[in-house]
Protein backbone atom coordinates (compact mmCIF):
# COMPACT_ATOMS: atom_id res chain seq x y z
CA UNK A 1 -31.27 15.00 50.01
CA UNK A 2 -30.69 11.08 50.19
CA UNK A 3 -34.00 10.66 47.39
CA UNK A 4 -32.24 13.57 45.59
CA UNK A 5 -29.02 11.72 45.57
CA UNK A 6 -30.05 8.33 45.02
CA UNK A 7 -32.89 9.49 42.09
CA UNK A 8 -30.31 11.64 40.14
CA UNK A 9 -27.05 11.78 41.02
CA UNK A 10 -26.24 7.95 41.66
CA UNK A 11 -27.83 7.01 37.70
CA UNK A 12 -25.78 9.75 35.94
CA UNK A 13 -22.93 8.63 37.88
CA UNK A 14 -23.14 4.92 36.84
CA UNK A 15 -24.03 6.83 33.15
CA UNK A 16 -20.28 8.35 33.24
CA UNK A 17 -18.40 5.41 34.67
CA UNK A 18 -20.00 2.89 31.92
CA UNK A 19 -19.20 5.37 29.22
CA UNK A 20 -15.79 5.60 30.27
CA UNK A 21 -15.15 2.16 31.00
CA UNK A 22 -16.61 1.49 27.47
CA UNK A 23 -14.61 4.54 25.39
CA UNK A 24 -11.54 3.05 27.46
CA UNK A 25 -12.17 -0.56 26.25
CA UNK A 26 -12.59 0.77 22.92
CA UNK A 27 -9.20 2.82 22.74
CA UNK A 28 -7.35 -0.52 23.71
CA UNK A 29 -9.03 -3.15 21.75
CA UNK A 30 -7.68 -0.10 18.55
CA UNK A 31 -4.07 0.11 20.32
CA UNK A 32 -4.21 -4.10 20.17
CA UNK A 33 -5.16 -4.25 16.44
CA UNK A 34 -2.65 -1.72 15.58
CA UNK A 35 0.40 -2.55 17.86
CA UNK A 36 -0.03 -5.71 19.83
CA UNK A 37 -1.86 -7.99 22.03
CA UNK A 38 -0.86 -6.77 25.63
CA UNK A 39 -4.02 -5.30 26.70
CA UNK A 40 -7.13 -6.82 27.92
CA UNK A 41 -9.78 -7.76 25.76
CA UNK A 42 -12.26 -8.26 28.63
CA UNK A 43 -15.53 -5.59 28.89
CA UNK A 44 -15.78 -6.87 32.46
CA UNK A 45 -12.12 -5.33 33.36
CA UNK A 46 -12.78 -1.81 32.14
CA UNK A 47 -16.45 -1.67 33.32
CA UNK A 48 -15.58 -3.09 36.87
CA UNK A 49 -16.49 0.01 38.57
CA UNK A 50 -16.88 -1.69 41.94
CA UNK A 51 -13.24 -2.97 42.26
CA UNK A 52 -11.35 -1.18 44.69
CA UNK A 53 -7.94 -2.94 43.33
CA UNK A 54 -5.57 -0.23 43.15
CA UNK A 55 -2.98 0.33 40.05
CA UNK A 56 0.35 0.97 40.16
CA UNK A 57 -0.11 4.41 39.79
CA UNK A 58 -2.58 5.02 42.79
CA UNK A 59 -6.18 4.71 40.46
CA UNK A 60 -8.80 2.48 40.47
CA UNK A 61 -11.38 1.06 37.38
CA UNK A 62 -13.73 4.08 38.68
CA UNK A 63 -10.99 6.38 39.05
CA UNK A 64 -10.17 5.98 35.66
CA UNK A 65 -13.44 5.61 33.94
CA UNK A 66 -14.69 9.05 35.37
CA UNK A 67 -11.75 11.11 34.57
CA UNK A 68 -12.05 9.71 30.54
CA UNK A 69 -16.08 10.72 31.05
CA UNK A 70 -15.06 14.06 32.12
CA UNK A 71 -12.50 14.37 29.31
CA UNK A 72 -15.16 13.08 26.60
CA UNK A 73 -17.26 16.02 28.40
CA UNK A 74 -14.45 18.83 27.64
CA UNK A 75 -13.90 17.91 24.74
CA UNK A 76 -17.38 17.34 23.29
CA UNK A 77 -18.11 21.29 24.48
CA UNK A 78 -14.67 22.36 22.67
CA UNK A 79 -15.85 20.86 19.64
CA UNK A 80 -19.29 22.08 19.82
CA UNK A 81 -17.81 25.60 20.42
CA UNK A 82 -15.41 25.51 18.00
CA UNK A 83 -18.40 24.25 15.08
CA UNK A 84 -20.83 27.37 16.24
CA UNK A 85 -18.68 29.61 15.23
């Protein structure tokens, strides 16, 4: 089980946290050109998936990350569902 985990598990799970961390960095560098410069322009902040600071509302950077994978997931499969038909 640990070669299992550490073969395919751990890489798909780094997969989803970078593509998070990068979709979320994307969404606010569009919110900064469109409303204003409060949000961080650094990679390294939404990528961070090793930082175990805790927001304000009880998340962390991985926290985050993987529940905006996991939404890119749902809706990817609603949208290829909804083009089949």
């Amino acid at each position: 089980m640990f070669i299992i985990h550490h073969i395919i598990f751990e890489p798909i799970k780094r997969f989803l946290l970078d593509i998070g961390g990068l979709f979320r960095w994307c969404f606010f560098q569009f919110l900064n050109v469109m409303i204003e410069e409060k949000y961080s322009k650094d990679l390294e902040y939404f990528t961070n998936n090793k930082s175990e600071f805790i927001n304000k509302n009880g998340f962390t950077v991985a926290n985050k990350n993987m529940f905006v994978a996991f939404a890119i997931i749902i809706f990817t499969i609603i949208i290829i569902e909804k083009n089949g038909q």
